[in-house]
N, C-alpha and C. Protein backbone atom coordinates (compact mmCIF):
# COMPACT_ATOMS: atom_id res chain seq x y z
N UNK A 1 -1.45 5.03 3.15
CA UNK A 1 -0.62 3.95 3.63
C UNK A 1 0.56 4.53 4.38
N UNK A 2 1.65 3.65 4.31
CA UNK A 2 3.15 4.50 5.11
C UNK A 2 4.03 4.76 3.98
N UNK A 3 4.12 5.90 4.48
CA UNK A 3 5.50 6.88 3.73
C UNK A 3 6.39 7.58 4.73
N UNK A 4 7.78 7.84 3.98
CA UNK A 4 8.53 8.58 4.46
C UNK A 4 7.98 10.09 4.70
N UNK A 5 8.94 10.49 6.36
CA UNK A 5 8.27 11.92 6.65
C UNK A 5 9.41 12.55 5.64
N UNK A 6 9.34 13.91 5.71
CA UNK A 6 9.72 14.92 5.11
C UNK A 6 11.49 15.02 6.29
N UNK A 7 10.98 14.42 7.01
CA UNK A 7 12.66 14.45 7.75
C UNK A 7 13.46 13.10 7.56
N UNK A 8 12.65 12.65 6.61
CA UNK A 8 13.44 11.13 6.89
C UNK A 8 12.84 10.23 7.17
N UNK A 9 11.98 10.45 8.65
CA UNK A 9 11.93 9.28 9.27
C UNK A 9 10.63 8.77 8.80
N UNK A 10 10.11 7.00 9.14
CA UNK A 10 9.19 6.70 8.58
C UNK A 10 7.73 6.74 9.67
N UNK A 11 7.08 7.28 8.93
CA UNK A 11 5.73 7.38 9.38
C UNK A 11 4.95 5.98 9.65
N UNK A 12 4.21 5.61 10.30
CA UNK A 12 3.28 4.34 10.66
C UNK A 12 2.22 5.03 10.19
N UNK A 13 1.44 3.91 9.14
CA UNK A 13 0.35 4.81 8.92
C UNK A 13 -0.70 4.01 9.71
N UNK A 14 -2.05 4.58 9.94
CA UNK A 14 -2.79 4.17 10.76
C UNK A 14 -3.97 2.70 10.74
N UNK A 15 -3.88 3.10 9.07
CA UNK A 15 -4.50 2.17 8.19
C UNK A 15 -3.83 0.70 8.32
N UNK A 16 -2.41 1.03 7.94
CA UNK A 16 -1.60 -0.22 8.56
C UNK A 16 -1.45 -1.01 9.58
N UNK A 17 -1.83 -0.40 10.68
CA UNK A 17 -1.61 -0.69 12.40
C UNK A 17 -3.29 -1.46 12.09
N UNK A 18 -4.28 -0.84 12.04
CA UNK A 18 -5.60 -1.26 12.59
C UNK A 18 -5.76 -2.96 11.20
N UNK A 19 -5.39 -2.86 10.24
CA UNK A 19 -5.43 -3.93 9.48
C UNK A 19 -4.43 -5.18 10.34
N UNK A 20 -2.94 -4.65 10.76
CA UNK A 20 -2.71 -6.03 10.70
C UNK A 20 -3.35 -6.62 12.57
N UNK A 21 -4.00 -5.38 13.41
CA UNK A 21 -4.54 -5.76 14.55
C UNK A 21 -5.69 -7.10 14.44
N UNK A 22 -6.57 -6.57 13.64
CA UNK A 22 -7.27 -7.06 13.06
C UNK A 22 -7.66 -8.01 12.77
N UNK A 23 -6.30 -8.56 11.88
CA UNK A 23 -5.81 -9.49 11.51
C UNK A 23 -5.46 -10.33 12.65
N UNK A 24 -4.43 -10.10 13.13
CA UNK A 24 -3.94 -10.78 14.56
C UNK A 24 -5.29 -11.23 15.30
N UNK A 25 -6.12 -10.71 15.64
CA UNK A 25 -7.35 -10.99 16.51
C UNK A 25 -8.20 -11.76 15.85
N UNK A 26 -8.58 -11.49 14.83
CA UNK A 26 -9.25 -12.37 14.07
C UNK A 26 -8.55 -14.11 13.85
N UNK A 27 -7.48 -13.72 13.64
CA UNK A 27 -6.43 -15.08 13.61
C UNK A 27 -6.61 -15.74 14.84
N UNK A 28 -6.28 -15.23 16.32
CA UNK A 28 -6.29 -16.14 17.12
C UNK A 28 -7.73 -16.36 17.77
N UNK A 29 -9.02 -15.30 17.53
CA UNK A 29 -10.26 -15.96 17.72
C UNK A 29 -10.65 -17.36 17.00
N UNK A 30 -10.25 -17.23 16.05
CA UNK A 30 -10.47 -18.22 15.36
C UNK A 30 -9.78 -19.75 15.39
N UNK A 31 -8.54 -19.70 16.60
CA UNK A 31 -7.43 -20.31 16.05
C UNK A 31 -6.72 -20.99 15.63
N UNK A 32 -6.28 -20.05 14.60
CA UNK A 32 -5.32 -20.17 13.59
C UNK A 32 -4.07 -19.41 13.91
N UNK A 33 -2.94 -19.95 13.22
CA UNK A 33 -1.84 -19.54 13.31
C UNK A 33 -1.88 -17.90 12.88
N UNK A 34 -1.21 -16.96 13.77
CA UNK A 34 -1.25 -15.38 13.51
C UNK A 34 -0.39 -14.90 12.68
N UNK A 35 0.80 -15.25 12.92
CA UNK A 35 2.09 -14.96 12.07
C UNK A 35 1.95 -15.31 10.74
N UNK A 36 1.37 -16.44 10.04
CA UNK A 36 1.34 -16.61 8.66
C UNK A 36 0.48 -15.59 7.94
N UNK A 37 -1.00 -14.92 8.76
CA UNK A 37 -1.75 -14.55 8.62
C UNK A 37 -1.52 -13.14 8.67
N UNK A 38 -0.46 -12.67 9.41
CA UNK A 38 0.07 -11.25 9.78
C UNK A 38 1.11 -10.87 8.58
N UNK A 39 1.78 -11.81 7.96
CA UNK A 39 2.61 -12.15 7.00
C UNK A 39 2.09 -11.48 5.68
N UNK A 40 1.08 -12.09 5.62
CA UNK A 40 0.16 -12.03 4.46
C UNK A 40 -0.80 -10.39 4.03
N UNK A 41 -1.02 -9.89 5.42
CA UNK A 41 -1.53 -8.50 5.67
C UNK A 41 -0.11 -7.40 5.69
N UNK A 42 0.83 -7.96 6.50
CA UNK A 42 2.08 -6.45 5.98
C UNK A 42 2.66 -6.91 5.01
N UNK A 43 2.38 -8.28 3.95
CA UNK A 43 3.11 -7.84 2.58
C UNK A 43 2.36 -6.76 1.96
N UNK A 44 1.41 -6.44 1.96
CA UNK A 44 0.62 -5.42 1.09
C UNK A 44 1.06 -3.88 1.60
N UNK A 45 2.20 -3.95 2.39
CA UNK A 45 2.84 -2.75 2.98
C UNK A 45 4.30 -2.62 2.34
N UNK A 46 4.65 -4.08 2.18
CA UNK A 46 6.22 -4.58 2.35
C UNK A 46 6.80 -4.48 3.90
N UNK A 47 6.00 -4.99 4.67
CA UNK A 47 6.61 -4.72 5.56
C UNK A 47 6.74 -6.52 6.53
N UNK A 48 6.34 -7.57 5.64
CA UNK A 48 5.96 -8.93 6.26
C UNK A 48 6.69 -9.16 7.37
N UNK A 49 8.07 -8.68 6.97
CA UNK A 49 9.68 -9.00 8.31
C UNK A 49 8.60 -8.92 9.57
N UNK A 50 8.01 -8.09 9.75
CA UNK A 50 7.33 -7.35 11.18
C UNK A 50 6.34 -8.02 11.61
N UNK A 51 6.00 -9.42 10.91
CA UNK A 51 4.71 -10.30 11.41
C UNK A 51 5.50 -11.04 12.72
N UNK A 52 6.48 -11.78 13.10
CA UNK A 52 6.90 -11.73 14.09
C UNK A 52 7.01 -10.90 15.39
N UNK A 53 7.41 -9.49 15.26
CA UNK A 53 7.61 -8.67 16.03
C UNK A 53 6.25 -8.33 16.69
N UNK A 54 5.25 -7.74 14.90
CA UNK A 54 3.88 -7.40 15.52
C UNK A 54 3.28 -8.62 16.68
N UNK A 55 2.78 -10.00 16.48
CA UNK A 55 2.25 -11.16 16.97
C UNK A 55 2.98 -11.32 18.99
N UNK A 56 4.63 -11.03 18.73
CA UNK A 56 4.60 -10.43 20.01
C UNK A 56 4.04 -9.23 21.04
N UNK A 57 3.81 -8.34 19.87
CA UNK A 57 3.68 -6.58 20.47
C UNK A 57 2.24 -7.11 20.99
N UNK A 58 1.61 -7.64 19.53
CA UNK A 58 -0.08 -7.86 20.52
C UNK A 58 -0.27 -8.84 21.48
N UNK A 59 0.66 -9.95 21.83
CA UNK A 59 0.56 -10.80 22.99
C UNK A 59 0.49 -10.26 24.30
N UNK A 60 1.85 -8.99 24.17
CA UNK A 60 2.43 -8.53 25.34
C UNK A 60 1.44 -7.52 25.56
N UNK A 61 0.53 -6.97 24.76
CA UNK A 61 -0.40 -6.02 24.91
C UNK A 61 -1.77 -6.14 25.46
N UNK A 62 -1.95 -7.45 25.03
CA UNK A 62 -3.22 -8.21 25.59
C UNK A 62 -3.24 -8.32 27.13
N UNK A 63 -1.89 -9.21 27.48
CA UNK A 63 -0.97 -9.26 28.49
C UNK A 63 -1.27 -8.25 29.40
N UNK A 64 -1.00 -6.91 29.02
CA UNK A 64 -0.42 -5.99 29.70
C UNK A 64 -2.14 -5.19 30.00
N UNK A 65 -3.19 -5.60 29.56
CA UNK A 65 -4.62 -4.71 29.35
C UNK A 65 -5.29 -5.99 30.24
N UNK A 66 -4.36 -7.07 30.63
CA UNK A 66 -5.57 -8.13 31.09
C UNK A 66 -6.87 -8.80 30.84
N UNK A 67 -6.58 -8.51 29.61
CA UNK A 67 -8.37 -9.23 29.06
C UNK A 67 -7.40 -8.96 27.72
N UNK A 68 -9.04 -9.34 26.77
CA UNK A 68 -8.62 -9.67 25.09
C UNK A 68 -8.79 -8.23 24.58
N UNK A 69 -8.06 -8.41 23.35
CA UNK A 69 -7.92 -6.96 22.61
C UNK A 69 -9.77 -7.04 22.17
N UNK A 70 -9.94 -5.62 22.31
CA UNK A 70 -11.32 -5.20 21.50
C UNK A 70 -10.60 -4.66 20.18
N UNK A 71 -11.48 -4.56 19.05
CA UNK A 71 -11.15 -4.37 17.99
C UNK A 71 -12.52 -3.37 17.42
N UNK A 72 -12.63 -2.66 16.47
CA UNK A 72 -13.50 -2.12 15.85
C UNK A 72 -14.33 -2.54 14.72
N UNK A 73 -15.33 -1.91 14.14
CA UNK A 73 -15.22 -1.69 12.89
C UNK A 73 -15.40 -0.80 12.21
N UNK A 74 -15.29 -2.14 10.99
CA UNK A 74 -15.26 -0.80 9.18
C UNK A 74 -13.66 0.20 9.60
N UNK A 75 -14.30 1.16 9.32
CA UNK A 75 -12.97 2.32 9.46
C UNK A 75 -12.88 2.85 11.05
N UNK A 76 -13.66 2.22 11.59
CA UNK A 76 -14.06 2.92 13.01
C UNK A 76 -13.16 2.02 14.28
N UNK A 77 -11.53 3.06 14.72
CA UNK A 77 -10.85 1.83 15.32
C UNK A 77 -11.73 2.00 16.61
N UNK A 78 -11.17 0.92 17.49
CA UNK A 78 -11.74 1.07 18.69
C UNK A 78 -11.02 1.68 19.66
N UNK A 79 -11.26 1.79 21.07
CA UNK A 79 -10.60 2.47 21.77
C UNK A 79 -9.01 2.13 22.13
N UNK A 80 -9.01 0.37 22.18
CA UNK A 80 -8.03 -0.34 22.45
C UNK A 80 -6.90 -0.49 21.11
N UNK A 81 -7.52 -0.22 20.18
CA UNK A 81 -6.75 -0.16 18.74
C UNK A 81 -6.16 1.34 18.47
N UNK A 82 -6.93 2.32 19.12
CA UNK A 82 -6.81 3.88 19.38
C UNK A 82 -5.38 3.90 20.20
N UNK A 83 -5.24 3.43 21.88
CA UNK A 83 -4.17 3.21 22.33
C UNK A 83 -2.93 2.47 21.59
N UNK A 84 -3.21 1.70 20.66
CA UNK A 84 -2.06 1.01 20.34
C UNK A 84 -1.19 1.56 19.46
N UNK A 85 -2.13 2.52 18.44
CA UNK A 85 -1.48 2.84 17.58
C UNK A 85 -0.68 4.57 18.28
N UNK A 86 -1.49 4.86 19.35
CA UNK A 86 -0.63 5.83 19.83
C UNK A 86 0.47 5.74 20.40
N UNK A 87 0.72 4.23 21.19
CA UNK A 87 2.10 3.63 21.30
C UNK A 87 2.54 3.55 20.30
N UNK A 88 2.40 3.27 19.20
CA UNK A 88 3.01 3.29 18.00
C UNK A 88 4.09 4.01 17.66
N UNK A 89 3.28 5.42 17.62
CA UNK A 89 3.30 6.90 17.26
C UNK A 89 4.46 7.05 18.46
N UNK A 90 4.42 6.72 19.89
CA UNK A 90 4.91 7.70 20.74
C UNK A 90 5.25 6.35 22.01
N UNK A 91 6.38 5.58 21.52
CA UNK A 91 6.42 4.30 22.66
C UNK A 91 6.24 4.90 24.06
N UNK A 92 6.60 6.02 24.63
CA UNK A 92 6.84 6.14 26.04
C UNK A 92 5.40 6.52 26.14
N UNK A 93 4.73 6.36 25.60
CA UNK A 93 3.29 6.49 25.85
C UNK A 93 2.33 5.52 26.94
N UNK A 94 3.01 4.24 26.33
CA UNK A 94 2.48 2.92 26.97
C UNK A 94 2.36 3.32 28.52
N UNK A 95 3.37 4.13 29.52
CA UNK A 95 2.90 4.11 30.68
C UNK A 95 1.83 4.96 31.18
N UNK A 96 1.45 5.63 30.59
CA UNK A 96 -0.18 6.46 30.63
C UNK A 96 -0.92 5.70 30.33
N UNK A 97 -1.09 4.27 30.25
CA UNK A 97 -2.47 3.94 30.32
C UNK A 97 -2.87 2.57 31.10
N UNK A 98 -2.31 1.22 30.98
CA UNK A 98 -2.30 0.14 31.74
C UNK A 98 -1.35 -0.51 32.56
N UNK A 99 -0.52 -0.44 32.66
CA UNK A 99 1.01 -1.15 33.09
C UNK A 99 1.01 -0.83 34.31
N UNK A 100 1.57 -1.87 34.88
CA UNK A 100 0.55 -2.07 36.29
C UNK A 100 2.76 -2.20 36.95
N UNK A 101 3.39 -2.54 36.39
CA UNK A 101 4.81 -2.66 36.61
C UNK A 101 5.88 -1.92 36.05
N UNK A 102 7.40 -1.86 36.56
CA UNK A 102 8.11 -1.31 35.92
C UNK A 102 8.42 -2.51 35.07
N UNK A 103 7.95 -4.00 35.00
CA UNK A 103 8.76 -4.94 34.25
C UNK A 103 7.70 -4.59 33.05
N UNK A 104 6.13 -4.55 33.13
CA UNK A 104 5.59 -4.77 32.24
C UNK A 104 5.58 -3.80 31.05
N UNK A 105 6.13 -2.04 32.12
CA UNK A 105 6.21 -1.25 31.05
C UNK A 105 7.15 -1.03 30.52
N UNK A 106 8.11 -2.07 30.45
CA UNK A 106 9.78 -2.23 30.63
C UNK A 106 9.75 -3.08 29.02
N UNK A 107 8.65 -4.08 29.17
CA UNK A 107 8.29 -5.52 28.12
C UNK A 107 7.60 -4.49 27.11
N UNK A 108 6.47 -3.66 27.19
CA UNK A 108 5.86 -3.17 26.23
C UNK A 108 6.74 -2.19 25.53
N UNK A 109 7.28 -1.05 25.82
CA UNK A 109 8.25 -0.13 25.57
C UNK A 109 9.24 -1.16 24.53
N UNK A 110 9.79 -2.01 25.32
CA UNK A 110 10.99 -2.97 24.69
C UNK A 110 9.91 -3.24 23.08
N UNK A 111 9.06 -3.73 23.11
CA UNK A 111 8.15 -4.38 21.95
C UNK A 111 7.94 -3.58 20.61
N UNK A 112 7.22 -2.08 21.69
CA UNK A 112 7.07 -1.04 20.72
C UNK A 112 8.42 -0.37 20.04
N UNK A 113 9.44 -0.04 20.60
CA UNK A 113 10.58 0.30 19.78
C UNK A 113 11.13 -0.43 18.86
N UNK A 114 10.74 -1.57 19.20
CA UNK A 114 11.40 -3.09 18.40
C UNK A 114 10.85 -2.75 17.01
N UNK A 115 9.72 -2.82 16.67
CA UNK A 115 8.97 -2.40 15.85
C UNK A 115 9.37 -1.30 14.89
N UNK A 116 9.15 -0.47 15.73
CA UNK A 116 9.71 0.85 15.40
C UNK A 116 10.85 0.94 14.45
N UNK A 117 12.24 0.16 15.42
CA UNK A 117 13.35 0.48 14.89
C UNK A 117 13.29 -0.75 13.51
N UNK A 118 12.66 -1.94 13.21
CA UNK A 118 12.63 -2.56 12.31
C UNK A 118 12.03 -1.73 11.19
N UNK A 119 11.05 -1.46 11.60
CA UNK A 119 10.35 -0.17 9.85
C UNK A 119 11.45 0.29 9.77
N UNK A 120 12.06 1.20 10.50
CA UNK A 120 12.98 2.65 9.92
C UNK A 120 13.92 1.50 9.51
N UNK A 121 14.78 0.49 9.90
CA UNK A 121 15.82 -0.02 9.42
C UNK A 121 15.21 -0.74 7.94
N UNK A 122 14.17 -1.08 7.60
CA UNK A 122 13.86 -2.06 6.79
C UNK A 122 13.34 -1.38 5.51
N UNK A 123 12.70 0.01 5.74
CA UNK A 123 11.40 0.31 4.48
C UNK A 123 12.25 1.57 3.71
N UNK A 124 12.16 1.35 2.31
CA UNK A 124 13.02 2.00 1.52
C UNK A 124 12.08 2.94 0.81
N UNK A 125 11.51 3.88 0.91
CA UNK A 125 10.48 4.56 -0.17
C UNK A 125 10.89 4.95 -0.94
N UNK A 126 10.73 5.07 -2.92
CA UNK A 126 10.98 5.86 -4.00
C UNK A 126 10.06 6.91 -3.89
N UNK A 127 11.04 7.82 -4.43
CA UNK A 127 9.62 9.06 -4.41
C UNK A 127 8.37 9.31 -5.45
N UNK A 128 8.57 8.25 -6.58
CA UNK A 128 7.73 8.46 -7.31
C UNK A 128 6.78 6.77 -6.69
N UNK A 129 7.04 5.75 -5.82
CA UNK A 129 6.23 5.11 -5.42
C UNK A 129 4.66 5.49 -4.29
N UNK A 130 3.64 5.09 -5.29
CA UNK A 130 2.76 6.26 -4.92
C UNK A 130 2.09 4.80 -3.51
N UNK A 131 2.33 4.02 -3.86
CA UNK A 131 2.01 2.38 -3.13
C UNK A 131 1.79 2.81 -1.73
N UNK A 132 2.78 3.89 -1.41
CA UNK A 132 3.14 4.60 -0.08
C UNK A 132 2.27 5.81 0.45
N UNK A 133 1.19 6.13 -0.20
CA UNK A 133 0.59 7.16 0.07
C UNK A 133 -0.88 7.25 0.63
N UNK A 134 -1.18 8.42 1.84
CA UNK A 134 -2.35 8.03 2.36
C UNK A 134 -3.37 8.30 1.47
């Protein structure tokens, strides 16, 4: 799952990213409301605050790839779930792959840090909480 790095800062774990994608896609194929549903997938992180933020990140991402998110399965992400979580990992990433503007890679960047800076401000790890571990 996600834990604190050894410097502090908090790690995204990968498991986390491809569940609440998932989630999100599955939610609006179907649709149904995403955010209640995204809610419900990062409480099992503690991280629910971020069902808002996430439901934007994947709008603007969809957005930004021009067609619908592909998704994977089982444990097997897909290519488009592969990119996302490497924005994740590394926001200035986003312009190596679709962004066709300086506004759009201006909107995604803005999305992915958003994110970002909400985990590190929000997630408190104990060190004996194992809840946190891959």
């Amino acid at each position: 799952m996600s834990r604190a790095g050894s410097d502090g800062t908090f790690e995204i774990s990968q498991r986390m990213i491809v569940e609440a994608i998932r989630c999100w896609e599955a939610a609006k194929k179907s649709g149904l409301a995403r955010q209640p549903r995204l809610y419900q997938t990062l409480a099992d992180y503690r991280l629910e605050i971020l069902a808002p933020a996430f439901d934007s990140l994947m709008t603007i991402f969809e957005a930004a790839m021009k067609r619908p998110l592909i998704v994977g399965a089982d444990c097997y992400p897909s290519a488009d779930e592969s990119v996302l979580i490497g924005m994740l990992v590394e926001p200035g990433n986003a312009e190596n792959h679709f962004c066709r503007s300086e506004e759009e890679l201006a909107l995604l960047v803005c999305a992915l840090r958003s994110i970002r800076l909400m985990i590190d401000c929000t997630v408190t790890v104990a060190p004996d909480d194992h809840r946190y571990e891959n």
